[in-house]
C-alpha atoms as a PDB file:
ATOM      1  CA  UNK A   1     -34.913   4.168  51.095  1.00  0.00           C
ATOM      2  CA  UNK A   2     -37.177   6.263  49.385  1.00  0.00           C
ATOM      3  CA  UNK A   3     -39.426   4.722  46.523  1.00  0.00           C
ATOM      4  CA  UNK A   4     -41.702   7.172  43.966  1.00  0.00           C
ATOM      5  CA  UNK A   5     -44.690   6.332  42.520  1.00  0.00           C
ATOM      6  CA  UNK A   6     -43.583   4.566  39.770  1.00  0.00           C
ATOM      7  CA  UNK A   7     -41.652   2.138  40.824  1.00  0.00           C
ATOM      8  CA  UNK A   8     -44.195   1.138  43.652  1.00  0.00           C
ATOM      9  CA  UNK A   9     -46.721   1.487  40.349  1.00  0.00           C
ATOM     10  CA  UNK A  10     -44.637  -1.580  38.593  1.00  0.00           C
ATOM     11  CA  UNK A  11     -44.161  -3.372  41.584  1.00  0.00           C
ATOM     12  CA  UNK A  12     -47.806  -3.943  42.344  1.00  0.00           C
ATOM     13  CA  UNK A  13     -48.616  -4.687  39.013  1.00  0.00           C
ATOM     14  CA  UNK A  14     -45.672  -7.756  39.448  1.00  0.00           C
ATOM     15  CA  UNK A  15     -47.579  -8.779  42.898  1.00  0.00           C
ATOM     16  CA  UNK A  16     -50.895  -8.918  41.128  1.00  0.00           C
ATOM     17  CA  UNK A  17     -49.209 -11.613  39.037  1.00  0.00           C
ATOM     18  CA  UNK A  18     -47.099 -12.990  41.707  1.00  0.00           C
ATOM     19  CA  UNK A  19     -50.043 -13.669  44.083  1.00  0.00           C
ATOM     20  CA  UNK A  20     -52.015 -14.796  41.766  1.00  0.00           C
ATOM     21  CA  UNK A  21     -49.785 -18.058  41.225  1.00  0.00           C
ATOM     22  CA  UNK A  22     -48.547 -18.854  44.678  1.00  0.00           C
ATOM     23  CA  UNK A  23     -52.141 -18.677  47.092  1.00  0.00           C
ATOM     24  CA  UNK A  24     -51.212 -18.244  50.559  1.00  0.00           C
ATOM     25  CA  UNK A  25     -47.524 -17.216  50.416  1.00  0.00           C
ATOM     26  CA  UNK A  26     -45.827 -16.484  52.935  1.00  0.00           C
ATOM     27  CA  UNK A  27     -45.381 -12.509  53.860  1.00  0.00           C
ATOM     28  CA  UNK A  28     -41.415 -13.304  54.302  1.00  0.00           C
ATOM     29  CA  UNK A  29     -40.928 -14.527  51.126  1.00  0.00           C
ATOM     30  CA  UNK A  30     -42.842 -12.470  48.810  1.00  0.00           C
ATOM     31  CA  UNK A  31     -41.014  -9.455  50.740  1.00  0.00           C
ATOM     32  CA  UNK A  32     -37.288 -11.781  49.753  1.00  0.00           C
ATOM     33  CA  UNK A  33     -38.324 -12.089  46.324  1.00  0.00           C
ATOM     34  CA  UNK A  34     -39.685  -7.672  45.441  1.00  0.00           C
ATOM     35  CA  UNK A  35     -36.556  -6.939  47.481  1.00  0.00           C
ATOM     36  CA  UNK A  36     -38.762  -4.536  50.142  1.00  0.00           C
ATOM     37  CA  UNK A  37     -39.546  -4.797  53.993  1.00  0.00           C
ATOM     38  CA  UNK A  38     -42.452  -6.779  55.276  1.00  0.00           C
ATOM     39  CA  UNK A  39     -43.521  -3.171  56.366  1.00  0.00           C
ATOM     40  CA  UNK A  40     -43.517  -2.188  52.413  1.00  0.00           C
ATOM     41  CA  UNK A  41     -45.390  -5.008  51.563  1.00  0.00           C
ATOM     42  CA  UNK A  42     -48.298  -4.654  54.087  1.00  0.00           C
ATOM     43  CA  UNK A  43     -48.745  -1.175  52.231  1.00  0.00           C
ATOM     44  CA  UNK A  44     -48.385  -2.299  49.244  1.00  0.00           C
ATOM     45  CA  UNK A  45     -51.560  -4.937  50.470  1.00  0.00           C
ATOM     46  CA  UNK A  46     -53.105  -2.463  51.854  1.00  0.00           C
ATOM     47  CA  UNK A  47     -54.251  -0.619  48.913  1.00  0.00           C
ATOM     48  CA  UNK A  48     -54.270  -3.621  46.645  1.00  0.00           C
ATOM     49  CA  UNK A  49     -58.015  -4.208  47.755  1.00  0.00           C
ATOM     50  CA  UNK A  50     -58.743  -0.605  46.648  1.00  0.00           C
ATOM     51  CA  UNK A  51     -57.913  -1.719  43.080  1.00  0.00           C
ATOM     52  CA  UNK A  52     -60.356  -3.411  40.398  1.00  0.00           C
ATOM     53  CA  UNK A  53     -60.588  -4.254  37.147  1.00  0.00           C
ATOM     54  CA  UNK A  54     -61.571  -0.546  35.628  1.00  0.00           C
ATOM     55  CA  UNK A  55     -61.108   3.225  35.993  1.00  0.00           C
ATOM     56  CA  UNK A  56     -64.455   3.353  37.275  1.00  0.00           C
ATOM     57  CA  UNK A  57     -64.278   0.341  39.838  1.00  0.00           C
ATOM     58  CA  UNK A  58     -66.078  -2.702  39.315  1.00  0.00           C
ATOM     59  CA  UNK A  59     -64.682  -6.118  40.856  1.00  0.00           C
ATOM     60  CA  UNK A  60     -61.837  -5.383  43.856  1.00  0.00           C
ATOM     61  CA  UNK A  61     -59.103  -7.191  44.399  1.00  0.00           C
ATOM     62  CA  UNK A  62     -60.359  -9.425  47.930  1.00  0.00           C
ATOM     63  CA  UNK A  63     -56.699  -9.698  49.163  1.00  0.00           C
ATOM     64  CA  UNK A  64     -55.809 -10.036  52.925  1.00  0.00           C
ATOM     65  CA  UNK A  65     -53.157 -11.481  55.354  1.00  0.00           C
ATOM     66  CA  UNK A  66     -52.805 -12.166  58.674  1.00  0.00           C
ATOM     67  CA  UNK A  67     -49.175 -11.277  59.046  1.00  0.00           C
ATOM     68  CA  UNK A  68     -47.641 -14.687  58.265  1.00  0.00           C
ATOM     69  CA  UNK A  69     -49.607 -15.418  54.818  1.00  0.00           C
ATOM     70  CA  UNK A  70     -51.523 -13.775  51.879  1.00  0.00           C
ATOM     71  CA  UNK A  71     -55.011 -14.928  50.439  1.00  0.00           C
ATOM     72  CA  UNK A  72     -56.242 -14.050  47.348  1.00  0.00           C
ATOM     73  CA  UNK A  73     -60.099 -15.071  47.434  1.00  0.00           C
ATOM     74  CA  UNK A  74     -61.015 -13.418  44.159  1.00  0.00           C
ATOM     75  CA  UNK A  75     -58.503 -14.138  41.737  1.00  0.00           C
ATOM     76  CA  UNK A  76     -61.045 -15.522  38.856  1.00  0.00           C
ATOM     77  CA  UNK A  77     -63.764 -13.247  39.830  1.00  0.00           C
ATOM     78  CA  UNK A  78     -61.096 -10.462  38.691  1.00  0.00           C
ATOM     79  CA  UNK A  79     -59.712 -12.541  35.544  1.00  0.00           C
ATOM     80  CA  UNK A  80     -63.139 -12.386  33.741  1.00  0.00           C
ATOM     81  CA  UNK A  81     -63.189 -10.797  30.032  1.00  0.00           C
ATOM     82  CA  UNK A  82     -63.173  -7.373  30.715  1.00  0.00           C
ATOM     83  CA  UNK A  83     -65.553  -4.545  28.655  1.00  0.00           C
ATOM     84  CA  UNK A  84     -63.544  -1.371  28.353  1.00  0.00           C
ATOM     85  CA  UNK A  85     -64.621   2.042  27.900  1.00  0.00           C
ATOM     86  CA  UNK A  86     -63.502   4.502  25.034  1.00  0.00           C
ATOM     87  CA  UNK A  87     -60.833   5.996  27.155  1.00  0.00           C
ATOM     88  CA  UNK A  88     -59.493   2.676  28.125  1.00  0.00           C
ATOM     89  CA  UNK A  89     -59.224   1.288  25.193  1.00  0.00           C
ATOM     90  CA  UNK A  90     -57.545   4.256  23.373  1.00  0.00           C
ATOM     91  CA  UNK A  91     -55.110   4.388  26.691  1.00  0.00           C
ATOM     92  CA  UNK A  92     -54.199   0.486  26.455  1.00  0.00           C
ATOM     93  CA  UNK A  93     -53.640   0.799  22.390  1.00  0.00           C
ATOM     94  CA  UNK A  94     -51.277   4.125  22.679  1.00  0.00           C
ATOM     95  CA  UNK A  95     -49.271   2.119  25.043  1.00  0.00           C
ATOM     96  CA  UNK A  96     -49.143  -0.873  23.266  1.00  0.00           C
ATOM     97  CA  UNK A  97     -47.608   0.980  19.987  1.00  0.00           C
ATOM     98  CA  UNK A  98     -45.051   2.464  22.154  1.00  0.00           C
ATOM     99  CA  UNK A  99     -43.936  -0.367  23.568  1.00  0.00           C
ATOM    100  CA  UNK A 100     -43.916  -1.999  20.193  1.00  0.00           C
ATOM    101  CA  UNK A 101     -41.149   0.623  19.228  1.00  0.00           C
ATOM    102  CA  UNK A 102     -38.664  -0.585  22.061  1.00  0.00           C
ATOM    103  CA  UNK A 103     -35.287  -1.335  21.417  1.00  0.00           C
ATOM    104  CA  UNK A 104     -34.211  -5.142  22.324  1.00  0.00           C
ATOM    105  CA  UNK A 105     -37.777  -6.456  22.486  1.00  0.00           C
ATOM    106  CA  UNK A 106     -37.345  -9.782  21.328  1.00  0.00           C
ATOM    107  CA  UNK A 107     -39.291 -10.075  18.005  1.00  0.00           C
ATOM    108  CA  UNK A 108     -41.789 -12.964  18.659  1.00  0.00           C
ATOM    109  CA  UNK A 109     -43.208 -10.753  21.619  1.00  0.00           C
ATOM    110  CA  UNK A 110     -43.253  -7.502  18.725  1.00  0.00           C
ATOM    111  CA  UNK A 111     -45.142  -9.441  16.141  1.00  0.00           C
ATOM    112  CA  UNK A 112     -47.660 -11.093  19.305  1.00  0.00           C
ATOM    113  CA  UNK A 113     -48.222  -7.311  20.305  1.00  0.00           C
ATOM    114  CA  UNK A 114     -48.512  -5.966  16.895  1.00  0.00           C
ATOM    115  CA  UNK A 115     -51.436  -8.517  16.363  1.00  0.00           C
ATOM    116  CA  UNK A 116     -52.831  -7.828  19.760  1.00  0.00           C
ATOM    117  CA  UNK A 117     -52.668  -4.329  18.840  1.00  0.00           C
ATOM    118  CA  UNK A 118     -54.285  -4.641  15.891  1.00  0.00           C
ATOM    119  CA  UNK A 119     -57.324  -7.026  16.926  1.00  0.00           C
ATOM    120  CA  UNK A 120     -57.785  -4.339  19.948  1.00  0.00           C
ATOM    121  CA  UNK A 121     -58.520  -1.732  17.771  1.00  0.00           C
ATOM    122  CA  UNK A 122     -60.938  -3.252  14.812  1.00  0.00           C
ATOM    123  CA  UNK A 123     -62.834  -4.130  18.396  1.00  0.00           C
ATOM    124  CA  UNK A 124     -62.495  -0.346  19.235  1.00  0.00           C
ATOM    125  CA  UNK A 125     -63.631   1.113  16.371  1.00  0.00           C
ATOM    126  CA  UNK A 126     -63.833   5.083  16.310  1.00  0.00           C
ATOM    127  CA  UNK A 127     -61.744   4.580  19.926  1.00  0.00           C
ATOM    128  CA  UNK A 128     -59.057   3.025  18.232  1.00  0.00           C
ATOM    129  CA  UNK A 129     -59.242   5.488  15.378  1.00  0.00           C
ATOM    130  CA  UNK A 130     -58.266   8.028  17.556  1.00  0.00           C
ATOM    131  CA  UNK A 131     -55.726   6.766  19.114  1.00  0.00           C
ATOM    132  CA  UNK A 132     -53.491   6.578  16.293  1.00  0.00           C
ATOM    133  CA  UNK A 133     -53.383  10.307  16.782  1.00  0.00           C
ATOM    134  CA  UNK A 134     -51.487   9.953  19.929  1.00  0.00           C
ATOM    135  CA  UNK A 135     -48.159   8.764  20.495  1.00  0.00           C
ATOM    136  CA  UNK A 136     -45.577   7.927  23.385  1.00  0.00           C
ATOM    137  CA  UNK A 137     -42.278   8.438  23.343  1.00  0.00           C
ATOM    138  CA  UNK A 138     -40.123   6.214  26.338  1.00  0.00           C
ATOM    139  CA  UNK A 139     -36.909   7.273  27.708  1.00  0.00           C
ATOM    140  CA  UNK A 140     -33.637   5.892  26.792  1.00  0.00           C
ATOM    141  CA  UNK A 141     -33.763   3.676  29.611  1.00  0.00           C
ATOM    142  CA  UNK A 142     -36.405   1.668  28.207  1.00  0.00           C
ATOM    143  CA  UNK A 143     -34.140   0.718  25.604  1.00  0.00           C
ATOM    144  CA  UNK A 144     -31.667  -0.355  28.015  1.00  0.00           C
ATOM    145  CA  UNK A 145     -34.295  -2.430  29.905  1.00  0.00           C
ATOM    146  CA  UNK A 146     -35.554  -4.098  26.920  1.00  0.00           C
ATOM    147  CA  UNK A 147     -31.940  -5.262  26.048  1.00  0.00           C
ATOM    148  CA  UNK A 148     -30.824  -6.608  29.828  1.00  0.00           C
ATOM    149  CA  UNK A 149     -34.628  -8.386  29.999  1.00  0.00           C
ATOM    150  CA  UNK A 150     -33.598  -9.911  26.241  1.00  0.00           C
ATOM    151  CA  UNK A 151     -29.779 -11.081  27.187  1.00  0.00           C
ATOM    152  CA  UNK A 152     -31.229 -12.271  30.812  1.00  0.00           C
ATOM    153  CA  UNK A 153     -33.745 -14.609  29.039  1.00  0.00           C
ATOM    154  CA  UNK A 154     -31.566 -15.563  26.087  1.00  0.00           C
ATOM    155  CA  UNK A 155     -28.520 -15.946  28.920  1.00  0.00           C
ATOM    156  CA  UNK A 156     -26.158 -13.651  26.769  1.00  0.00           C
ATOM    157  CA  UNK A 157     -23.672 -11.522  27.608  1.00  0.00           C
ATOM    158  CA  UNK A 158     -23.816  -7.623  27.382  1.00  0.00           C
ATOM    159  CA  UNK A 159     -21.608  -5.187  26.498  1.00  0.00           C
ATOM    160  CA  UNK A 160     -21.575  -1.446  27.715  1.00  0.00           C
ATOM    161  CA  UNK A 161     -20.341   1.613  27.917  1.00  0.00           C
ATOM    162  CA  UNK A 162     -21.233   2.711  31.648  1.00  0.00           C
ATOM    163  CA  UNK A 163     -20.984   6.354  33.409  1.00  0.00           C
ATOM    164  CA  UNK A 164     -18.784   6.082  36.351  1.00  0.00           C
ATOM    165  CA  UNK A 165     -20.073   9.582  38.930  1.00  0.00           C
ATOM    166  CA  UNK A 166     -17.446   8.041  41.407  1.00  0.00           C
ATOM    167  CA  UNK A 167     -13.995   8.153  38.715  1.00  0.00           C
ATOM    168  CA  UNK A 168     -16.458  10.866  36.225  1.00  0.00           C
ATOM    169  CA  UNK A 169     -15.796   8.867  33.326  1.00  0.00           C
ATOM    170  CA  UNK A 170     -17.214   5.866  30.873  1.00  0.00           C
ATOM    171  CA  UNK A 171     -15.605   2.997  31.225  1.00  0.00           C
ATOM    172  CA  UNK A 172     -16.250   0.046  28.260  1.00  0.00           C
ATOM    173  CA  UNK A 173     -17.015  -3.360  29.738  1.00  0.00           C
ATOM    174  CA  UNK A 174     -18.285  -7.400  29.191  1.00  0.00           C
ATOM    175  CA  UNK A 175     -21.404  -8.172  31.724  1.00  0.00           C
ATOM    176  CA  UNK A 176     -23.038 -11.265  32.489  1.00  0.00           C
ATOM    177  CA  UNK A 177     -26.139 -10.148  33.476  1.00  0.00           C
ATOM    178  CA  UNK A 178     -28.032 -11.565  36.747  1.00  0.00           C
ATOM    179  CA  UNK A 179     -31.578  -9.839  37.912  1.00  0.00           C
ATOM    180  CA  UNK A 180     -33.399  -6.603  37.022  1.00  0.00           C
ATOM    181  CA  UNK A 181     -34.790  -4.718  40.311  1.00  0.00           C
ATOM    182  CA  UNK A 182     -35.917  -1.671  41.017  1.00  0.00           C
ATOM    183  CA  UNK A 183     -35.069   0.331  44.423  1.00  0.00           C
ATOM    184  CA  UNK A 184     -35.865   4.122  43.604  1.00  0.00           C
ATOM    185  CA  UNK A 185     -34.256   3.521  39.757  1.00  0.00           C
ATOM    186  CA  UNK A 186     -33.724   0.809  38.043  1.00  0.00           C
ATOM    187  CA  UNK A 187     -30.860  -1.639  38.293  1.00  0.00           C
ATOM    188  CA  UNK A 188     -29.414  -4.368  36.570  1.00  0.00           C
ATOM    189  CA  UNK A 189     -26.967  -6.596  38.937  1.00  0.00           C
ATOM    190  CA  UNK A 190     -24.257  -8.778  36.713  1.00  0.00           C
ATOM    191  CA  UNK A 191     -20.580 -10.400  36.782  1.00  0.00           C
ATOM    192  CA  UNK A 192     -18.502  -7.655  35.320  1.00  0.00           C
ATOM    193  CA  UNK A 193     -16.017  -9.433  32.933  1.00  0.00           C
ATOM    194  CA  UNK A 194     -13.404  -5.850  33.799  1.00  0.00           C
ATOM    195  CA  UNK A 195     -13.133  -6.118  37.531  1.00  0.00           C
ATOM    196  CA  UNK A 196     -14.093 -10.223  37.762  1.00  0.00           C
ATOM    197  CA  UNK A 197     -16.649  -9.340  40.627  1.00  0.00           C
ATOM    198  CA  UNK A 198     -19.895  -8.863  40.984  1.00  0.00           C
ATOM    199  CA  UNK A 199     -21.801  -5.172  40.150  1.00  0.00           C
ATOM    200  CA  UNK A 200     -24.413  -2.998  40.227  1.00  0.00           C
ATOM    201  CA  UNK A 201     -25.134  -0.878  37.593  1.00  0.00           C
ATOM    202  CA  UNK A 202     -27.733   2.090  37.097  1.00  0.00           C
ATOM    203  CA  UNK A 203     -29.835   1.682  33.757  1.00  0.00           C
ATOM    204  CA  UNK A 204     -30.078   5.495  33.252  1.00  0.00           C
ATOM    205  CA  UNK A 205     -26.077   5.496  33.535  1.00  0.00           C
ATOM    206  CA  UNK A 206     -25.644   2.941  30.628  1.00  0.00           C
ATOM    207  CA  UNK A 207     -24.633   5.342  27.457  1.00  0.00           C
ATOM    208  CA  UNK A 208     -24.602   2.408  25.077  1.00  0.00           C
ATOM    209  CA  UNK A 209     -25.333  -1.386  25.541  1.00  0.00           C
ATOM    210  CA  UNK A 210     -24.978  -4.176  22.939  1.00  0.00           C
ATOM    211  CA  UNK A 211     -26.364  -7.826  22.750  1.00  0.00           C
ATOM    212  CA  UNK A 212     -23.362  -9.851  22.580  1.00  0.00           C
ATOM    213  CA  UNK A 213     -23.574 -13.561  20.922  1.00  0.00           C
ATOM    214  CA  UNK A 214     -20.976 -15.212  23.822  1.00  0.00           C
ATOM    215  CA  UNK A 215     -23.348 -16.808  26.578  1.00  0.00           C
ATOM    216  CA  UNK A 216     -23.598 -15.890  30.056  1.00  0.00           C
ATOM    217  CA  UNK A 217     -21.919 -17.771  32.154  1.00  0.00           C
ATOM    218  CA  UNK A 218     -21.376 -15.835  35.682  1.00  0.00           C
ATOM    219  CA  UNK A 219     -20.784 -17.721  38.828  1.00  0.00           C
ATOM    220  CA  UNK A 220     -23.434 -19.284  41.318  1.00  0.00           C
ATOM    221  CA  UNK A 221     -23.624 -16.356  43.548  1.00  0.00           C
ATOM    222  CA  UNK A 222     -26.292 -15.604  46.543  1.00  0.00           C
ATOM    223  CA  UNK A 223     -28.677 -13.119  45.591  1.00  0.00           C
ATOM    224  CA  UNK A 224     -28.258 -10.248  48.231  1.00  0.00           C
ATOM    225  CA  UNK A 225     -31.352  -9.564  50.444  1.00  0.00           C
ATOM    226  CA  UNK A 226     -32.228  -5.771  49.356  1.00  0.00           C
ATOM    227  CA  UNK A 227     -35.004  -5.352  51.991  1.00  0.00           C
ATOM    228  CA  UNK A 228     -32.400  -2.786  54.100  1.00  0.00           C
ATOM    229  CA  UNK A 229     -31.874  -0.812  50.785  1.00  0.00           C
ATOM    230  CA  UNK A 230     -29.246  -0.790  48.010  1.00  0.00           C
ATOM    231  CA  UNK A 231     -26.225   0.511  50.201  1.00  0.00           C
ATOM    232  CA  UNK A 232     -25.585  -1.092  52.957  1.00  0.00           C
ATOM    233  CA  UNK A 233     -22.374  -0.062  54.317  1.00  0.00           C
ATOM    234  CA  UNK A 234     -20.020  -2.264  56.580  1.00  0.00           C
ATOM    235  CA  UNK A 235     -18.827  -1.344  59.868  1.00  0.00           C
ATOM    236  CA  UNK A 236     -15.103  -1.319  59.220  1.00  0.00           C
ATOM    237  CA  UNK A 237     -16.188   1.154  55.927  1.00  0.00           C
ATOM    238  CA  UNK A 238     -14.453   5.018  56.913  1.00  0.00           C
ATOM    239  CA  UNK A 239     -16.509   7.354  58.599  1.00  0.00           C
ATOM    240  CA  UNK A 240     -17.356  10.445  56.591  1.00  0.00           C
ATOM    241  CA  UNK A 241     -19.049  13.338  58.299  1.00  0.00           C
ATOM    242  CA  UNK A 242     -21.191  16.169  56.410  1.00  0.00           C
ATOM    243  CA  UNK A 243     -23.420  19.067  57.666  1.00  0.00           C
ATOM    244  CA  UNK A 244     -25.767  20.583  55.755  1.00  0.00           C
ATOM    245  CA  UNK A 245     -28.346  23.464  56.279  1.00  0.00           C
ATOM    246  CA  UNK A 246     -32.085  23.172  56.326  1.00  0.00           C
ATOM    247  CA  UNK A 247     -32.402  22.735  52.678  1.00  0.00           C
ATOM    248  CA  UNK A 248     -30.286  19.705  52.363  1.00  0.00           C
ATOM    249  CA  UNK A 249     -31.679  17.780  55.475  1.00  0.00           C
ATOM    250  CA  UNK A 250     -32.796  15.541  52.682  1.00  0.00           C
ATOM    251  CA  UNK A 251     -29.611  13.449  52.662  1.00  0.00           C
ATOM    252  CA  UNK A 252     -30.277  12.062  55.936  1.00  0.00           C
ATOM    253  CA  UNK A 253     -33.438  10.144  53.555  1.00  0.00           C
ATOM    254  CA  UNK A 254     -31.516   9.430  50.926  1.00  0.00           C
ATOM    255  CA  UNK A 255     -28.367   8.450  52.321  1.00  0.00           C
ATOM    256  CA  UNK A 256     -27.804   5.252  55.171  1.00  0.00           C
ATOM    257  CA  UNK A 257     -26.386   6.589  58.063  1.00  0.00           C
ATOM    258  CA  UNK A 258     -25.258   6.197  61.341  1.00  0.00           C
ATOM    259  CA  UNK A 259     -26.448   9.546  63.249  1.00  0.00           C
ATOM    260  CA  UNK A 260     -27.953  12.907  62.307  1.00  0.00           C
ATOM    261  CA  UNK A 261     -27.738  15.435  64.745  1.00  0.00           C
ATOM    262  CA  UNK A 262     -29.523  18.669  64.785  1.00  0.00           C
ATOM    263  CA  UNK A 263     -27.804  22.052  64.135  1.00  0.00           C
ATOM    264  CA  UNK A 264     -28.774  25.123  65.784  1.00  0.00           C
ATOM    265  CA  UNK A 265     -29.733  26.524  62.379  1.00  0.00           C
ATOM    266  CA  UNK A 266     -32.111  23.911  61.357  1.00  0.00           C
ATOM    267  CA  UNK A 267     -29.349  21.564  59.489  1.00  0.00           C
ATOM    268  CA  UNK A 268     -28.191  18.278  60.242  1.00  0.00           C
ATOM    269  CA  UNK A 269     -24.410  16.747  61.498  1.00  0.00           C
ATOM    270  CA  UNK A 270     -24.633  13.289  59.459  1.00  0.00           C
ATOM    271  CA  UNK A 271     -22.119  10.578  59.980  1.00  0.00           C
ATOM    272  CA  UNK A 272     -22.507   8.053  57.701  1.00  0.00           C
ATOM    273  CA  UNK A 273     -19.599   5.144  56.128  1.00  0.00           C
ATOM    274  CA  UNK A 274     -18.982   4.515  52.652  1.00  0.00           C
ATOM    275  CA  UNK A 275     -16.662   2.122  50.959  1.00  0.00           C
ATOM    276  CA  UNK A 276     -15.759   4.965  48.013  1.00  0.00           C
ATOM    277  CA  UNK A 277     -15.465   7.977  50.388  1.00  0.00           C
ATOM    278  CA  UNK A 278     -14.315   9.959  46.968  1.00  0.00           C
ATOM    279  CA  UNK A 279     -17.740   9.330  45.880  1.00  0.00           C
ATOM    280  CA  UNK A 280     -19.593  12.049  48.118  1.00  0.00           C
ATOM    281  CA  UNK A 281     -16.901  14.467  46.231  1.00  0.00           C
ATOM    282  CA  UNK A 282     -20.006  14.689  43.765  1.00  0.00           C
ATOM    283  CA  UNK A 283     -22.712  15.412  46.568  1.00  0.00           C
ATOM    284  CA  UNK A 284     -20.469  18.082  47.974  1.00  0.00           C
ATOM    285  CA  UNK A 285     -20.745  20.013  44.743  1.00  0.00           C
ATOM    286  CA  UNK A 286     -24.606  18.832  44.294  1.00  0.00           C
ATOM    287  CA  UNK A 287     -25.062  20.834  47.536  1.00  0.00           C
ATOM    288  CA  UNK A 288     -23.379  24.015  47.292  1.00  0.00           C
ATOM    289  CA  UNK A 289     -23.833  26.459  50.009  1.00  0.00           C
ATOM    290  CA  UNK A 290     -26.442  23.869  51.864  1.00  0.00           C
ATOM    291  CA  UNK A 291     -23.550  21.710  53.055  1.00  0.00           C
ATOM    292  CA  UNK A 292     -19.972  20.612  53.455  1.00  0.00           C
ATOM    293  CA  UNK A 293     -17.699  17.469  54.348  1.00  0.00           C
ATOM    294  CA  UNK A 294     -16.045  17.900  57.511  1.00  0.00           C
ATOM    295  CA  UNK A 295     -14.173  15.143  58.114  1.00  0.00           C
ATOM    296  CA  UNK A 296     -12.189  12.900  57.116  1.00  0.00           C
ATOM    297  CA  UNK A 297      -9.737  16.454  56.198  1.00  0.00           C
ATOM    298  CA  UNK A 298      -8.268  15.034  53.227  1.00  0.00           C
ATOM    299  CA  UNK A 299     -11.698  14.332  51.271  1.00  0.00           C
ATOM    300  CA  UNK A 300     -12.717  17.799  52.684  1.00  0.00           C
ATOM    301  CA  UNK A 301     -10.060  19.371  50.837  1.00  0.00           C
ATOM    302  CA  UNK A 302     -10.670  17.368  47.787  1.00  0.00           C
ATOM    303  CA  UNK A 303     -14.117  18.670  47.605  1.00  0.00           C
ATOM    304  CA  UNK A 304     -13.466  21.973  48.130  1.00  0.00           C
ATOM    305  CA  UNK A 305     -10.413  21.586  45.388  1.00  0.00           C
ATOM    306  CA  UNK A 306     -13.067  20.448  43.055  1.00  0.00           C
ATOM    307  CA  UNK A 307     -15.481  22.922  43.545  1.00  0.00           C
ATOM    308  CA  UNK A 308     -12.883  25.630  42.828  1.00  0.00           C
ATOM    309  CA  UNK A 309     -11.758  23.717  39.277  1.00  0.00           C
ATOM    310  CA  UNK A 310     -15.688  23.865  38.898  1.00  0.00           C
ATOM    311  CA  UNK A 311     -16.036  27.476  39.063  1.00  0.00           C
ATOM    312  CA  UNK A 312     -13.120  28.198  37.152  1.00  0.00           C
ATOM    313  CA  UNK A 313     -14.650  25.878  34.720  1.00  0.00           C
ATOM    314  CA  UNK A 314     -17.314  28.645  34.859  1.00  0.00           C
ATOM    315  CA  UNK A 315     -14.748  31.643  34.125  1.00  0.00           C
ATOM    316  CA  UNK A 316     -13.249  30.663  31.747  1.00  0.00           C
ATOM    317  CA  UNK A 317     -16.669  30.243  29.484  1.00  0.00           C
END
């Protein structure tokens, strides 16, 4: 499963913190709890030590393992007051306004920023002067964040309107939220009120989300081990085949499958099982001329029904 920078980025920043309260924990476990391999956490360790506490270097981060446990045998070495420069201090103080702004942030943690803010720049002086001249602005799915982190603490229940790709449509419903994770976006996992069963559900696909004053009350449930990825498809799930050219070999990264066979022209033959075959209707059109479902016929012909209404769609315009 593929992972970009930022999401490694925030997990990293969580195993700083992680690490730093649990000395010699177990590889395993840590691995459980961030939802990766072991492999992606002996990267992730790997360039931990490369880190300190400034832009420029200073103190590293002495972390190690040998395979079974982790040591951290700097952790107050790094935790000493630190002395920033100019452009630190005007980065940390443009950051801290934004987040400020957030939607859902509960309000003792504003007004503790706000003063945190505000004692970080009378110690910045002309640095913090200039900052005010700079501003972030987050995406909406910081908002969203903000809210699930508020209703997971407070142990509230949500309400949404959600973006369905498989049915193309919003769909309004009650969620008792669960966890936040991340694996490639973000995710919040809940007890949908609508289909009484746990789901899964995309932050950047929530068009609207509301703090509801019921409490949260979903049912003791085993957290699912994400180390193998989000999807993990069951053996008696039907088999969809697709083949693509060169230039959409990239589904055989992003998508679990069972075999990818090369095509005299460079492409792949994937075979891969889904619960929601209709779902792939969507990557069908996504590709375009780079690929095509060939089997099972009857989700063939749907996709090639849909990419017709498409370009009449087009026409018609």
């Amino acid at each position: 499963m593929a992972t970009n920078a930022i999401d490694q980025t925030r997990r990293m920043l969580s195993l700083v913190t992680y690490l730093r309260e649990r000395p010699g924990a177990h590889v395993q476990d840590v691995a459980r709890a961030f939802g990766i391999t072991e492999d992606e956490l002996i990267s992730d360790l790997d360039v931990l030590p490369m880190c300190g506490t400034s832009f420029r270097g200073g103190d590293l981060l002495d972390i190690d393992t040998d395979g079974d446990r982790i040591w951290w045998h700097n952790p107050d070495d790094v935790a000493e007051p630190l002395r920033l420069a100019a452009d630190e201090a005007t980065a940390l103080l443009v950051a801290a306004r934004a987040v400020a702004t957030l939607p859902g942030l509960r309000e003792s943690d504003r007004l503790a920023l706000v003063r945190a803010t505000a004692k970080l720049e009378t110690a910045a002086g002309e640095s913090g002067a200039a900052s005010s001249r700079l501003s972030v602005t987050f995406e909406a799915e910081g908002g969203v964040f903000a809210d699930v982190d508020r209703a997971i603490s407070e142990r509230r229940r949500l309400w949404l309107r959600y973006y369905s790709p498989a049915r193309d449509e919003l769909t309004e419903r009650e969620v008792d939220p669960i966890r936040l994770f991340a694996v490639g976006h973000t995710y919040m996992e809940g007890w949908c009120r609508l289909s009484e069963a746990r789901r899964t559900f995309r932050l950047d696909r929530v068009a609207e989300i509301r703090l509801l004053d019921a409490p949260a009350a979903p049912p003791e449930l085993e957290l699912r081990d994400l180390s193998e990825g989000l999807v993990q498809p069951a053996a008696e799930d039907p088999e969809v085949v697709i083949e693509v050219t060169a230039g959409g070999r990239w589904v055989a990264e992003y998508y679990p499958h069972d075999s990818a066979e090369e095509l005299p022209d460079g492409g792949l033959r994937i075979t891969l099982r889904t619960p929601d075959p209709a779902s792939l209707r969507r990557l069908a059109l996504r590709l375009g001329g780079e690929g095509r479902i060939v089997a099972p016929p009857e989700l063939a012909e749907s996709a090639r029904t849909a990419a017709r209404e498409a370009l009449a769609a087009y026409d018609t315009v």
